[in-house]
N, C-alpha and C. Protein backbone atom coordinates (compact mmCIF):
# COMPACT_ATOMS: atom_id res chain seq x y z
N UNK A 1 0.84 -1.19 0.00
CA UNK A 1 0.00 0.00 0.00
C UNK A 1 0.88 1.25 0.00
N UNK A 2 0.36 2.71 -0.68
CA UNK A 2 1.37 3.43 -0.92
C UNK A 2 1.06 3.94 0.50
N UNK A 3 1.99 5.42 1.24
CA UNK A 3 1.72 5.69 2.43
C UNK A 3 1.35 7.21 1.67
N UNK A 4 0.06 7.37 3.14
CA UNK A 4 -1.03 8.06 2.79
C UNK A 4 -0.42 9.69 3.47
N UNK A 5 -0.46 10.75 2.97
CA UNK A 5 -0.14 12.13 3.63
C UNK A 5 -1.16 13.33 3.30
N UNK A 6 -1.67 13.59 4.18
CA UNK A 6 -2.99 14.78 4.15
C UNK A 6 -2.26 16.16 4.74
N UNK A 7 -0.89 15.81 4.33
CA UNK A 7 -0.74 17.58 4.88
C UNK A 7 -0.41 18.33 3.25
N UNK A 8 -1.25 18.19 2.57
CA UNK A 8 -1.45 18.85 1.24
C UNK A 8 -0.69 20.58 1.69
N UNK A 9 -1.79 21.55 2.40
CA UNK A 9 -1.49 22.74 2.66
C UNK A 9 0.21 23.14 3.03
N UNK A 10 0.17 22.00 3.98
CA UNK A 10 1.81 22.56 4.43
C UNK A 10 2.39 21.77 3.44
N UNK A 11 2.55 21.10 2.57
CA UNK A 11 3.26 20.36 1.95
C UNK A 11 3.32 21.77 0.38
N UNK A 12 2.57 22.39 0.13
CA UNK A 12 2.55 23.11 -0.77
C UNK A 12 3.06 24.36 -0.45
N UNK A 13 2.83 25.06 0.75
CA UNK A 13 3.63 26.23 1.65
C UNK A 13 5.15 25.70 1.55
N UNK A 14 5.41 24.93 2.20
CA UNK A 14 7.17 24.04 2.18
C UNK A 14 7.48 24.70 0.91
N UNK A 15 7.16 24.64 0.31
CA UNK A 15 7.42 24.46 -1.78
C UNK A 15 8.11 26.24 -1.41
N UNK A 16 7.91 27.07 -1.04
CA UNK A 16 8.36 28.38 -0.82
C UNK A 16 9.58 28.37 -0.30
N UNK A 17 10.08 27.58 0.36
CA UNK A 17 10.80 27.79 1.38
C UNK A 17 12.85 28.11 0.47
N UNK A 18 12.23 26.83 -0.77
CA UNK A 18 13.17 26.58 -1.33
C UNK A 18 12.58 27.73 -2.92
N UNK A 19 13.27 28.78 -2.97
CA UNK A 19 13.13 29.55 -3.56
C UNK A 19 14.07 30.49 -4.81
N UNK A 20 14.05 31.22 -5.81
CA UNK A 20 14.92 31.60 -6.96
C UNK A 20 14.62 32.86 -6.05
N UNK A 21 16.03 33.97 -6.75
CA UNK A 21 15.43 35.66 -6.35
C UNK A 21 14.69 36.54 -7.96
N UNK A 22 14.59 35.52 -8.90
CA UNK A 22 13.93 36.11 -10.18
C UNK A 22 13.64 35.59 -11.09
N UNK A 23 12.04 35.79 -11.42
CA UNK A 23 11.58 34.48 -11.40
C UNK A 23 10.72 35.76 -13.16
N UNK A 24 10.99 34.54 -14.56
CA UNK A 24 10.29 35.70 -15.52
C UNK A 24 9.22 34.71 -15.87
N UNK A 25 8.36 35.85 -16.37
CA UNK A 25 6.55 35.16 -16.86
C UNK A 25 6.37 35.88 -17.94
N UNK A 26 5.62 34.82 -18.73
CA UNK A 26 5.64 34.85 -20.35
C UNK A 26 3.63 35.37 -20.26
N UNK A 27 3.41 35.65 -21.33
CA UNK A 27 2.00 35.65 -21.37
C UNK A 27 0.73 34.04 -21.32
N UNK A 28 0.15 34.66 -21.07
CA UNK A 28 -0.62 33.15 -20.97
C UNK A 28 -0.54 32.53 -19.72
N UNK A 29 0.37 32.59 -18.68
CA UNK A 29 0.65 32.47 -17.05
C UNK A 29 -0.30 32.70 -16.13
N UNK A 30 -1.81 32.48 -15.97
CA UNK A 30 -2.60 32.65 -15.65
C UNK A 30 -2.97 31.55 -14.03
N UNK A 31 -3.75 30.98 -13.70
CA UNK A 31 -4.65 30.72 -12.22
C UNK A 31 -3.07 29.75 -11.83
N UNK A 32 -2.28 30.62 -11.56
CA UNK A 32 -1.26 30.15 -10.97
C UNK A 32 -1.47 30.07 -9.36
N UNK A 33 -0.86 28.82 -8.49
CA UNK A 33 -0.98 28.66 -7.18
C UNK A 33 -0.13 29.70 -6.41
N UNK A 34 -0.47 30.13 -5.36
CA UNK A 34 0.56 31.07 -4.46
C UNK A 34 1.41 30.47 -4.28
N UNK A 35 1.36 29.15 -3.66
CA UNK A 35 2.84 28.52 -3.59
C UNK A 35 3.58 28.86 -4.49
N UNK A 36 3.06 28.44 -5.55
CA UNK A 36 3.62 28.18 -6.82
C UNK A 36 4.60 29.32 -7.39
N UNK A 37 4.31 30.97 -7.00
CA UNK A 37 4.61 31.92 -7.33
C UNK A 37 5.66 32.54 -6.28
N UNK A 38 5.93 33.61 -7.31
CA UNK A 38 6.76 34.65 -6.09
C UNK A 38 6.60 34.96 -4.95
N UNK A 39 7.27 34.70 -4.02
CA UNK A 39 6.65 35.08 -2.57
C UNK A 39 6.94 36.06 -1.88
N UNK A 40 6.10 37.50 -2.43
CA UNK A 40 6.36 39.00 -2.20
C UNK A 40 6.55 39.26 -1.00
N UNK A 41 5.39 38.32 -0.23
CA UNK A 41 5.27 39.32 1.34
C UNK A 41 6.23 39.23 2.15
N UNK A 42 6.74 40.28 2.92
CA UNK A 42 7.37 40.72 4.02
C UNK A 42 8.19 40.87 3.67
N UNK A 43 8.78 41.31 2.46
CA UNK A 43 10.26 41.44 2.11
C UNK A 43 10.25 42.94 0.30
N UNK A 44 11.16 43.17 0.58
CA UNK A 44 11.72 44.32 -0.89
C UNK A 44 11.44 43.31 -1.99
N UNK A 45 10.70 43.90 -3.17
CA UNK A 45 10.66 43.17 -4.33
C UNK A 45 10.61 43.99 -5.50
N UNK A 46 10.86 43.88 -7.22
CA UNK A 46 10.30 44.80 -7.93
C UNK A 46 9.53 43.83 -8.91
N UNK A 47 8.85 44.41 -9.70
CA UNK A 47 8.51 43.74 -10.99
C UNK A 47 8.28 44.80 -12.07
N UNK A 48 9.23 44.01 -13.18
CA UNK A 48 9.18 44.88 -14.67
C UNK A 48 8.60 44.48 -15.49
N UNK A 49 7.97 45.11 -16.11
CA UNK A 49 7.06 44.26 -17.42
C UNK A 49 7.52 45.30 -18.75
N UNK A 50 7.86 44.17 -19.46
CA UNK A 50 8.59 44.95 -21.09
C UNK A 50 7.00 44.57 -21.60
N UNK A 51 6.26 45.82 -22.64
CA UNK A 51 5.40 45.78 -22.76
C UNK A 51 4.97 46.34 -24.19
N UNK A 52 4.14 46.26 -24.81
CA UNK A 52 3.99 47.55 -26.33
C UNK A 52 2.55 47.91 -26.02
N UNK A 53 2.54 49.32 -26.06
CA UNK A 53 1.43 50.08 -26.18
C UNK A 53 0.50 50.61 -27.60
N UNK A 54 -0.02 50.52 -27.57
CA UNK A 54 -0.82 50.39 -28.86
C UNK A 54 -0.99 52.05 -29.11
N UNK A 55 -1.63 52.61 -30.06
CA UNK A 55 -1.52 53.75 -30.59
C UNK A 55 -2.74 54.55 -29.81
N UNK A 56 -3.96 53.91 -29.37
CA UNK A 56 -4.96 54.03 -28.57
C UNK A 56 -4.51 53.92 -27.11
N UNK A 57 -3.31 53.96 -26.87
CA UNK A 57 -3.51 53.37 -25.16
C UNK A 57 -3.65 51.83 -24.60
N UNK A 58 -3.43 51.60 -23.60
CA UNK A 58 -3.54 50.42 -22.88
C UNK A 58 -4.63 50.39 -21.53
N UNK A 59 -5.10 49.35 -21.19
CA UNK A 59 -5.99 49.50 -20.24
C UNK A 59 -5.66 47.77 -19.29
N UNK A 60 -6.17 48.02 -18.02
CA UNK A 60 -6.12 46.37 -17.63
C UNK A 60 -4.79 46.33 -16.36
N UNK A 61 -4.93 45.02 -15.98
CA UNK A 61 -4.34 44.46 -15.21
C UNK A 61 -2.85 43.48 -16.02
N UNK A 62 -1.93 44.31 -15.59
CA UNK A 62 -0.88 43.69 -15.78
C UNK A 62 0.07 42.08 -15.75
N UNK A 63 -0.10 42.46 -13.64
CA UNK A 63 0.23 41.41 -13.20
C UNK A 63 -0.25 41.93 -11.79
N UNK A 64 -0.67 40.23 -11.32
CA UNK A 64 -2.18 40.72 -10.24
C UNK A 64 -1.65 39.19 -9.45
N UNK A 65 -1.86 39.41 -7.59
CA UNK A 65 -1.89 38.38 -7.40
C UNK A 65 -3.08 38.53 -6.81
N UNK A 66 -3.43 37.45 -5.62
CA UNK A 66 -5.07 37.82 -4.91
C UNK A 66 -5.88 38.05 -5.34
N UNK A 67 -7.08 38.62 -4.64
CA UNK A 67 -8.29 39.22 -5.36
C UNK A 67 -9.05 40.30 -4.11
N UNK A 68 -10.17 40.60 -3.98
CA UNK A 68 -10.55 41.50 -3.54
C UNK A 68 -10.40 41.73 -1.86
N UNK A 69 -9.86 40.23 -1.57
CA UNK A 69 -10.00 40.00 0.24
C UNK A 69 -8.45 40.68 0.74
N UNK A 70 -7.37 40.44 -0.42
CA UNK A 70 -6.14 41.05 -0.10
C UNK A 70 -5.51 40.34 -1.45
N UNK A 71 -4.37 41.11 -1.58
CA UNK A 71 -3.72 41.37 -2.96
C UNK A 71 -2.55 42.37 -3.47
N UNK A 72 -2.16 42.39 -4.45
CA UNK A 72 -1.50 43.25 -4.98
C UNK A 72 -1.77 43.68 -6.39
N UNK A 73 -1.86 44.88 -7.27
CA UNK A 73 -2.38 44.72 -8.95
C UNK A 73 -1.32 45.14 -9.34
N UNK A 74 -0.64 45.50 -10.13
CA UNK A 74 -0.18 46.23 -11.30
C UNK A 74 -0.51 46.64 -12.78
N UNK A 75 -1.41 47.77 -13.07
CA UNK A 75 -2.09 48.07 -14.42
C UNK A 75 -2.11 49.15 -14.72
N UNK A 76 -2.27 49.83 -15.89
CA UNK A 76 -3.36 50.68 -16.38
C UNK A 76 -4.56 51.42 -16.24
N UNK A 77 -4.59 52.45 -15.50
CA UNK A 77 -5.99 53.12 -15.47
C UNK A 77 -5.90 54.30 -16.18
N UNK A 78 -6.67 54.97 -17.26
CA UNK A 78 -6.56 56.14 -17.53
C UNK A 78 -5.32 56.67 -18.22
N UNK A 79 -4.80 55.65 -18.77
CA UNK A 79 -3.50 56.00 -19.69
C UNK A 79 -1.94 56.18 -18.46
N UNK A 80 -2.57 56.03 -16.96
CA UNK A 80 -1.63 56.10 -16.18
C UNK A 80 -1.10 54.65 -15.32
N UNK A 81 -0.10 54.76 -14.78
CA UNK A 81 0.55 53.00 -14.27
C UNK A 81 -0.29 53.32 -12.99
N UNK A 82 -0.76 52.50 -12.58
CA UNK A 82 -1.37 52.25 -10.87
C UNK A 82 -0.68 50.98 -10.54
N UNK A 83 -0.59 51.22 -9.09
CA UNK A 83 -0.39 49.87 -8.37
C UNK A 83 -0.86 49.89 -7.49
N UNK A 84 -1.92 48.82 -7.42
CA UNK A 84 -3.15 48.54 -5.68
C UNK A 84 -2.24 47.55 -4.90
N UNK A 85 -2.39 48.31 -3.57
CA UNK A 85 -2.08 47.08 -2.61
C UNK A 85 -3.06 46.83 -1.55
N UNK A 86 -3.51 45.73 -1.38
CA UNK A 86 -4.94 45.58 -0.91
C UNK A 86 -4.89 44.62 0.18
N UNK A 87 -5.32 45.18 1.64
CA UNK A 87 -4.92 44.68 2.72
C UNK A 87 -6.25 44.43 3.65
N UNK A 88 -6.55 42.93 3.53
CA UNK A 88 -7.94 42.90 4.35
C UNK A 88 -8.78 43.82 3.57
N UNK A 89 -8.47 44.53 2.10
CA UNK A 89 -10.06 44.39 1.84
C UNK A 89 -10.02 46.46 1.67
N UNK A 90 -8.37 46.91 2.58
CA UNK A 90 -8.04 47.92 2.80
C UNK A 90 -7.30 48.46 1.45
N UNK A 91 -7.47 49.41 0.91
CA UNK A 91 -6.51 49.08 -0.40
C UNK A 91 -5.19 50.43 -0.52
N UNK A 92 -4.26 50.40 -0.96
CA UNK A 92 -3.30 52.12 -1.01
C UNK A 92 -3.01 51.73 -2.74
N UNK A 93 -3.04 52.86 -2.70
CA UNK A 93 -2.86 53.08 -4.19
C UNK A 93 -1.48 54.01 -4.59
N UNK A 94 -0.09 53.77 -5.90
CA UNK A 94 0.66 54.31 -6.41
C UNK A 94 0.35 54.60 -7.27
N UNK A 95 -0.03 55.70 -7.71
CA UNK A 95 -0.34 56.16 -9.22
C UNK A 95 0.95 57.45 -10.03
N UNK A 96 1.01 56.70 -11.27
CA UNK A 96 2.24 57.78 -12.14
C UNK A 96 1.33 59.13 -12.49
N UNK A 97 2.50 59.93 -12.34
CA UNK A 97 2.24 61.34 -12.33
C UNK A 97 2.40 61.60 -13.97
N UNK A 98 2.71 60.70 -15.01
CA UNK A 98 2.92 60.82 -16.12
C UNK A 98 2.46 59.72 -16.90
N UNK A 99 1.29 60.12 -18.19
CA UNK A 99 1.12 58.65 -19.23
C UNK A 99 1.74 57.98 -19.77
N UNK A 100 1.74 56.65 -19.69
CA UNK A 100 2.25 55.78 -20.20
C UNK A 100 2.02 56.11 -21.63
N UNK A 101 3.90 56.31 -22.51
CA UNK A 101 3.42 56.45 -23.80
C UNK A 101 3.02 55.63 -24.80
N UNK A 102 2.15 55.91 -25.82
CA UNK A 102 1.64 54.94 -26.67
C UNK A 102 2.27 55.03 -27.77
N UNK A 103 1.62 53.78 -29.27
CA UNK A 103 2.58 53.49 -29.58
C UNK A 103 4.03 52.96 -29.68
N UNK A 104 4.70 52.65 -28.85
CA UNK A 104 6.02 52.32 -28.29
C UNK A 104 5.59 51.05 -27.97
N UNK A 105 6.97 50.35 -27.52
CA UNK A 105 7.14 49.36 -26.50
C UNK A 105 7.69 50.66 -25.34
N UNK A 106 7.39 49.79 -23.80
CA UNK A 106 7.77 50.52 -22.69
C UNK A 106 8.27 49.40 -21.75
N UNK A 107 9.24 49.76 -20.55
CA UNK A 107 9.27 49.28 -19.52
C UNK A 107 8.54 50.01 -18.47
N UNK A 108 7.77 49.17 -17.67
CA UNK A 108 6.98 49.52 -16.80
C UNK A 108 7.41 48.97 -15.50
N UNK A 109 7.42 49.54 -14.55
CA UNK A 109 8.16 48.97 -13.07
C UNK A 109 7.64 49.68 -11.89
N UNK A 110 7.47 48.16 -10.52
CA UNK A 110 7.36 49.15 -9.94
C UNK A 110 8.48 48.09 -8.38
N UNK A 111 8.71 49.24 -7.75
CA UNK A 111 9.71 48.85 -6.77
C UNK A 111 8.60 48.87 -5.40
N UNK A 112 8.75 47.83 -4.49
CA UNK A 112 8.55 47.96 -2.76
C UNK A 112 9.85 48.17 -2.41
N UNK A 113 10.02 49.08 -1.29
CA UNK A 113 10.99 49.07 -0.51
C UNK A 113 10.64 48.75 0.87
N UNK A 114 10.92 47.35 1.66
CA UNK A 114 9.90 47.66 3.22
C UNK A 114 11.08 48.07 4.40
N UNK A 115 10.22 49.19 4.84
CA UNK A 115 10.81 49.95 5.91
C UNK A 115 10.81 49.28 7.01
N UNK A 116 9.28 49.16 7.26
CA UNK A 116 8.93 48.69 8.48
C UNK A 116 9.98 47.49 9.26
N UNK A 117 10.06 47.67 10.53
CA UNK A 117 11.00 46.56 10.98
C UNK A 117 10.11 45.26 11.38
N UNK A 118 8.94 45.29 11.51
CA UNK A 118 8.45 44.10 11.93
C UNK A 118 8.72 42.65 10.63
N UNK A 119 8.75 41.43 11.11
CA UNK A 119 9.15 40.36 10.53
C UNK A 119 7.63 40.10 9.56
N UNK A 120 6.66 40.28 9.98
CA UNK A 120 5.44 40.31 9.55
C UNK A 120 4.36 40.94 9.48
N UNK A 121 4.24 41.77 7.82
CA UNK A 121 3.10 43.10 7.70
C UNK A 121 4.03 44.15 7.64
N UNK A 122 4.89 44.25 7.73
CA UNK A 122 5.36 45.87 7.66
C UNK A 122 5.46 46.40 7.01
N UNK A 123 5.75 47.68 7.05
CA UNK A 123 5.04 48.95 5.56
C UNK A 123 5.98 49.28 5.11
N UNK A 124 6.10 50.16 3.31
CA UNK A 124 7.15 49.92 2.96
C UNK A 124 6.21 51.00 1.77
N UNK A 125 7.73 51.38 1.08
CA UNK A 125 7.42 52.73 -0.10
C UNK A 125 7.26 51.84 -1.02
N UNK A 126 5.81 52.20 -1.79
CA UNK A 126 6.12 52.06 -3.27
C UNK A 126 6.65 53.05 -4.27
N UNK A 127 7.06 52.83 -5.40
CA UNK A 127 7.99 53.14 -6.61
C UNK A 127 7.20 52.77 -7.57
N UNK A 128 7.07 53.75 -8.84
CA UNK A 128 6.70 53.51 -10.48
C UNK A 128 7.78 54.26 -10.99
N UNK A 129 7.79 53.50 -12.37
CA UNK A 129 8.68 53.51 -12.91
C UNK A 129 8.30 53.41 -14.43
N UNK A 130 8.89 54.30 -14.85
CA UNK A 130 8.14 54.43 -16.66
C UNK A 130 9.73 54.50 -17.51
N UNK A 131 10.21 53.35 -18.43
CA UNK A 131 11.87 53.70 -18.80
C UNK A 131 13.04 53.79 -18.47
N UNK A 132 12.62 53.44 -16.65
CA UNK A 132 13.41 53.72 -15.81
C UNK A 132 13.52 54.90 -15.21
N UNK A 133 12.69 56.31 -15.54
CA UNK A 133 12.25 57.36 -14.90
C UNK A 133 11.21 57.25 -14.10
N UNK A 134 11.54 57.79 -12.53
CA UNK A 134 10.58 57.35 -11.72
C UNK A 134 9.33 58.22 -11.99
N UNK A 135 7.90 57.58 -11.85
CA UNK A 135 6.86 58.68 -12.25
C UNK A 135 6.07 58.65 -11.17
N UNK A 136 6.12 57.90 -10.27
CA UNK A 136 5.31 57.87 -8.70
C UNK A 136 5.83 57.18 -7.75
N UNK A 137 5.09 57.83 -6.51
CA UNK A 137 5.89 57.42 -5.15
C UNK A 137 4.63 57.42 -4.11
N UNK A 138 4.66 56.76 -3.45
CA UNK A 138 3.60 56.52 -2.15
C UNK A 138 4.22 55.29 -0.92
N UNK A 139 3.49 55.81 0.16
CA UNK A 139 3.56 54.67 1.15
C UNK A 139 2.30 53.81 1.08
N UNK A 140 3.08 52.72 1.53
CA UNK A 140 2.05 51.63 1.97
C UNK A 140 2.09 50.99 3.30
N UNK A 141 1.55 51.40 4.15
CA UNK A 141 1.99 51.15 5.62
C UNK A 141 1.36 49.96 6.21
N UNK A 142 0.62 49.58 5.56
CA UNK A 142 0.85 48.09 6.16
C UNK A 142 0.60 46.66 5.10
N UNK A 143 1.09 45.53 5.45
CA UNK A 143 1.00 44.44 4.55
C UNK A 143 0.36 43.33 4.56
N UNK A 144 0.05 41.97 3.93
CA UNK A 144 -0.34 41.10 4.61
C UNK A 144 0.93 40.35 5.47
N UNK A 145 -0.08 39.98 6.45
CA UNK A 145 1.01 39.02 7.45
C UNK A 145 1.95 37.93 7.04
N UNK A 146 0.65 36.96 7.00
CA UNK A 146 0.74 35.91 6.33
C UNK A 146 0.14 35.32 5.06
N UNK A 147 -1.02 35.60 4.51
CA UNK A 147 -1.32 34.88 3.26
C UNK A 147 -2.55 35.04 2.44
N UNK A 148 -2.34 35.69 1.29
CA UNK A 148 -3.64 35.72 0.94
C UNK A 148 -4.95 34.95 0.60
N UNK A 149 -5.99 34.94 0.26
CA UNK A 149 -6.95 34.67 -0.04
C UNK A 149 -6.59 33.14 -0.62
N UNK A 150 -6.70 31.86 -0.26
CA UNK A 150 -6.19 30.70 -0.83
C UNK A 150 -6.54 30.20 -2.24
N UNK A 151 -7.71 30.30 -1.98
CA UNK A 151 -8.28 30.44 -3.60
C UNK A 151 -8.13 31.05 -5.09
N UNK A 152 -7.65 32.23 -4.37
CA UNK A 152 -7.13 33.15 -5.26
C UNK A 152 -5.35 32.77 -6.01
N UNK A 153 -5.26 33.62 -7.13
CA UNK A 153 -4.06 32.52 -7.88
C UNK A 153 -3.13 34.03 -8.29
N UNK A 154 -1.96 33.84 -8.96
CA UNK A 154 -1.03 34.67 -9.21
C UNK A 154 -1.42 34.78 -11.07
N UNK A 155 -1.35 35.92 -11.93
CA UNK A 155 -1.53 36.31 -13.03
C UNK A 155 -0.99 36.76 -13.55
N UNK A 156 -0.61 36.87 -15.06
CA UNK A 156 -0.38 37.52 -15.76
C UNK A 156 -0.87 38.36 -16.90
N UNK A 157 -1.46 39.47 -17.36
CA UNK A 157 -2.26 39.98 -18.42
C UNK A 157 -3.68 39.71 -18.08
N UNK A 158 -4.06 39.46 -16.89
CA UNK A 158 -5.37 39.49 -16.38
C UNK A 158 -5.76 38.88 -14.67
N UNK A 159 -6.95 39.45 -14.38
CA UNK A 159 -6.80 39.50 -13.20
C UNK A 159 -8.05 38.07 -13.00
N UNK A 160 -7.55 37.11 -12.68
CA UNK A 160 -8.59 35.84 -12.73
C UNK A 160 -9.22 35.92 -10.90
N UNK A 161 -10.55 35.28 -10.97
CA UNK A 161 -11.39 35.24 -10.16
C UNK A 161 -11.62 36.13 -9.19
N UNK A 162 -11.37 36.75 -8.16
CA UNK A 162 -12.15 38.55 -8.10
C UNK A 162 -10.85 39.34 -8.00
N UNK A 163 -11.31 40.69 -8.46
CA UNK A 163 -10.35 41.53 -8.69
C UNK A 163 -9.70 42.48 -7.23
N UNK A 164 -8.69 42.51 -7.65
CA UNK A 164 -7.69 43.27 -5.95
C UNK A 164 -8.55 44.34 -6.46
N UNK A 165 -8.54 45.26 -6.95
CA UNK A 165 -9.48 46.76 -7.20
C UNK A 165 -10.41 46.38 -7.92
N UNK A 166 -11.37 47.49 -7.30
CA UNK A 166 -12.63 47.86 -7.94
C UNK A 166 -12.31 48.70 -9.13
N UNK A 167 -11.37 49.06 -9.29
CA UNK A 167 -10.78 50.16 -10.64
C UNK A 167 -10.96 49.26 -12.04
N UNK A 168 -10.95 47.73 -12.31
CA UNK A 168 -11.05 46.93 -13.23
C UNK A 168 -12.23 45.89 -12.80
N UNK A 169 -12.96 45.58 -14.04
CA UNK A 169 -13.62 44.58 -13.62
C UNK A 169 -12.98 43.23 -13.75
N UNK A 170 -14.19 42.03 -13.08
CA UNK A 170 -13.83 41.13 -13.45
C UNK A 170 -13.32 40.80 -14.17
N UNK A 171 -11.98 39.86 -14.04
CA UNK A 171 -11.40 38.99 -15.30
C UNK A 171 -11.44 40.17 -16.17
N UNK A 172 -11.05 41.51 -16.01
CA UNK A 172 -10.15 42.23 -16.73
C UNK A 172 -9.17 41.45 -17.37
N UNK A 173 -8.58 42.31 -18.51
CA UNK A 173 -7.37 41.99 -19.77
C UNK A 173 -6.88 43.06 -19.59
N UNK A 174 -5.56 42.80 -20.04
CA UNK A 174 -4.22 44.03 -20.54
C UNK A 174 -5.02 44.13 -21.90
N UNK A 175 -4.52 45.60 -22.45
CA UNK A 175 -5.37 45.33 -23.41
C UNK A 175 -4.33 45.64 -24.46
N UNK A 176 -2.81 46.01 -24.00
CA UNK A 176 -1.78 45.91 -24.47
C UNK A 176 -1.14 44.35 -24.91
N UNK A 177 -0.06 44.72 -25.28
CA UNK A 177 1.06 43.47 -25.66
C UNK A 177 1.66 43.08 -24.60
N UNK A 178 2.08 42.45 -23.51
CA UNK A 178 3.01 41.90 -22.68
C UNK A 178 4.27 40.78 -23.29
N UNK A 179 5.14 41.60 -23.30
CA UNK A 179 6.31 40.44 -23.54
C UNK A 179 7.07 39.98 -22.44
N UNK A 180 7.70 39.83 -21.53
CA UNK A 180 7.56 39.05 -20.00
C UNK A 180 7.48 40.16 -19.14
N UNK A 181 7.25 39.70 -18.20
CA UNK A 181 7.43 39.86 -16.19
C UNK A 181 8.26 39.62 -15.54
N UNK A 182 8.95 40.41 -15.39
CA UNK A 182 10.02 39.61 -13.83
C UNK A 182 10.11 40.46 -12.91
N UNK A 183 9.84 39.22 -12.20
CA UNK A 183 9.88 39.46 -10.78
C UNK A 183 11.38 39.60 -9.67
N UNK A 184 11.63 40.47 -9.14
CA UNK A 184 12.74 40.34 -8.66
C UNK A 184 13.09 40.51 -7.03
N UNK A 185 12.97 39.54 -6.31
CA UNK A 185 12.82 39.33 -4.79
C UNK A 185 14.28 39.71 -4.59
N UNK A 186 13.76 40.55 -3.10
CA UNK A 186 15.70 41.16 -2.09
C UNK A 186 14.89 41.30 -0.60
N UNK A 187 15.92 41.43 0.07
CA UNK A 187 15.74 41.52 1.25
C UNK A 187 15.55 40.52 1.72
N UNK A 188 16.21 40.25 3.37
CA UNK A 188 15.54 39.13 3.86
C UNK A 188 14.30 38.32 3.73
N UNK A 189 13.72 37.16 3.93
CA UNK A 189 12.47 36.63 3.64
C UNK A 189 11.84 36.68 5.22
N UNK A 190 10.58 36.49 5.29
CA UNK A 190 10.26 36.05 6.64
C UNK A 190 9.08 35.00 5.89
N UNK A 191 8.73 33.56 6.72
CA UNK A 191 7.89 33.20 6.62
C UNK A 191 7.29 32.36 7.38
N UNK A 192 6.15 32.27 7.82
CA UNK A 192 5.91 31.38 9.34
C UNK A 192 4.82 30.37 8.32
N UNK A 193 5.49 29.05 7.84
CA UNK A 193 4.66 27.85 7.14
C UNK A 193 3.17 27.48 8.78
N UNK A 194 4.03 27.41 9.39
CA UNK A 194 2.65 26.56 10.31
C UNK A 194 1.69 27.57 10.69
N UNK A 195 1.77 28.81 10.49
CA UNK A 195 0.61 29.56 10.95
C UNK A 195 0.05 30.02 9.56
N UNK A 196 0.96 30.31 8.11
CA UNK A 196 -0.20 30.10 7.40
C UNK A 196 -1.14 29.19 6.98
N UNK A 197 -0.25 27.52 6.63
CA UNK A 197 -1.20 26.41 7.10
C UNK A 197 -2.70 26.18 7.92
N UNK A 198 -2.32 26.84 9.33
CA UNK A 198 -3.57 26.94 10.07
C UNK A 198 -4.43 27.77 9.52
N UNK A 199 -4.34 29.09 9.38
CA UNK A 199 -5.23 30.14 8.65
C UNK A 199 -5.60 29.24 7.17
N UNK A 200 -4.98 28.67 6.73
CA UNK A 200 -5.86 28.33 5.22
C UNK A 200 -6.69 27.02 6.06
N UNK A 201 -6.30 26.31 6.68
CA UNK A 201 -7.27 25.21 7.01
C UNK A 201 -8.40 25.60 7.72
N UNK A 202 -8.40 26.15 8.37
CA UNK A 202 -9.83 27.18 9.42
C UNK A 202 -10.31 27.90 8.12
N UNK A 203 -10.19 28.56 6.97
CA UNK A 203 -11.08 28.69 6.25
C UNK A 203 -11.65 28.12 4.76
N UNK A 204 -11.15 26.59 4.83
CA UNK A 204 -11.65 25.24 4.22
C UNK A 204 -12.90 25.07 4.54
């Protein structure tokens, strides 16, 4: 008989532990597992997306993890870069002080820096980035602890099953070109496997 193991949750959390610091995503990268993905929280990260803008503008969700309970977006609103960070449901917003130009290909970026000293949740500046000229700056003072929404999956060029902002709807699209994502993790990590484990099993 094979031997039987029901610790699925922590057995898929573990999967983090052993980790790359840059990790690139192609289009089509869609209801990806959190495990499975970059593991932003509690630590400095950036992500760049090489991108082409169409002659009309771009609209949409870039690259999105979570969904409306807590999250992170990166997109398009209004011809400008936003980035939601969405905490319990709480959301802070980075928005560029300058349009993304059209026509072109662009690099689009945006940097966390976390200040905060706590090991878990702490707040930290966001950064946009248009070419490598910075075009916005904001705080985000607080983070998730431990883990988002389980259900919810990591994306690319659209934001699958509910959206971190109300600024896009459902299962929004980029409505641009995406040619990759990367993600680029620094700073120490913090991660407590047995207490996010518990939190995803209490809401099974």
């Amino acid at each position: 008989m094979l031997p039987l193991d029901d610790r699925t949750h922590a057995r898929l959390l573990a999967r983090e532990i052993h980790e790359k610091k840059s990790y690139t995503f192609y289009p089509g990268t869609v209801r990806v597992p959190q495990g499975s993905g970059p593991h932003t929280k509690n630590r400095s990260f950036s992500i760049t997306a090489e991108v082409e803008i169409p002659h009309g503008g771009a609209e949409g969700p870039i690259c999105a993890v979570g969904g409306i309970g807590s999250g992170w977006s990166m997109y398009i609103k209004d011809k400008k870069l936003v980035y939601c960070y969405n905490n319990n449901g709480e959301c802070y917003y980075v928005r560029s002080e300058r349009e993304v130009p059209t026509g072109v290909k662009a690099s689009l970026r945006y940097e966390f820096e976390k200040t905060g000293q706590e090991k878990f949740g702490a707040g930290g500046v966001g950064r946009l980035y248009i070419n490598d000229s910075k075009v916005g700056e904001g705080e985000i003072p607080r983070t998730v602890r431990y883990t988002y929404a389980f259900d919810e999956t990591f994306d690319i060029g659209i934001d699958t099953g509910t959206p971190v902002t109300y600024e896009y709807k459902t299962n929004a699209r980029f409505t641009g070109i995406i040619e990759k994502v990367v993600v680029d993790l620094s700073g120490e990590r913090h991660i407590d496997t047995e207490t996010e484990t518990q939190m995803i099993m209490k809401k099974q």
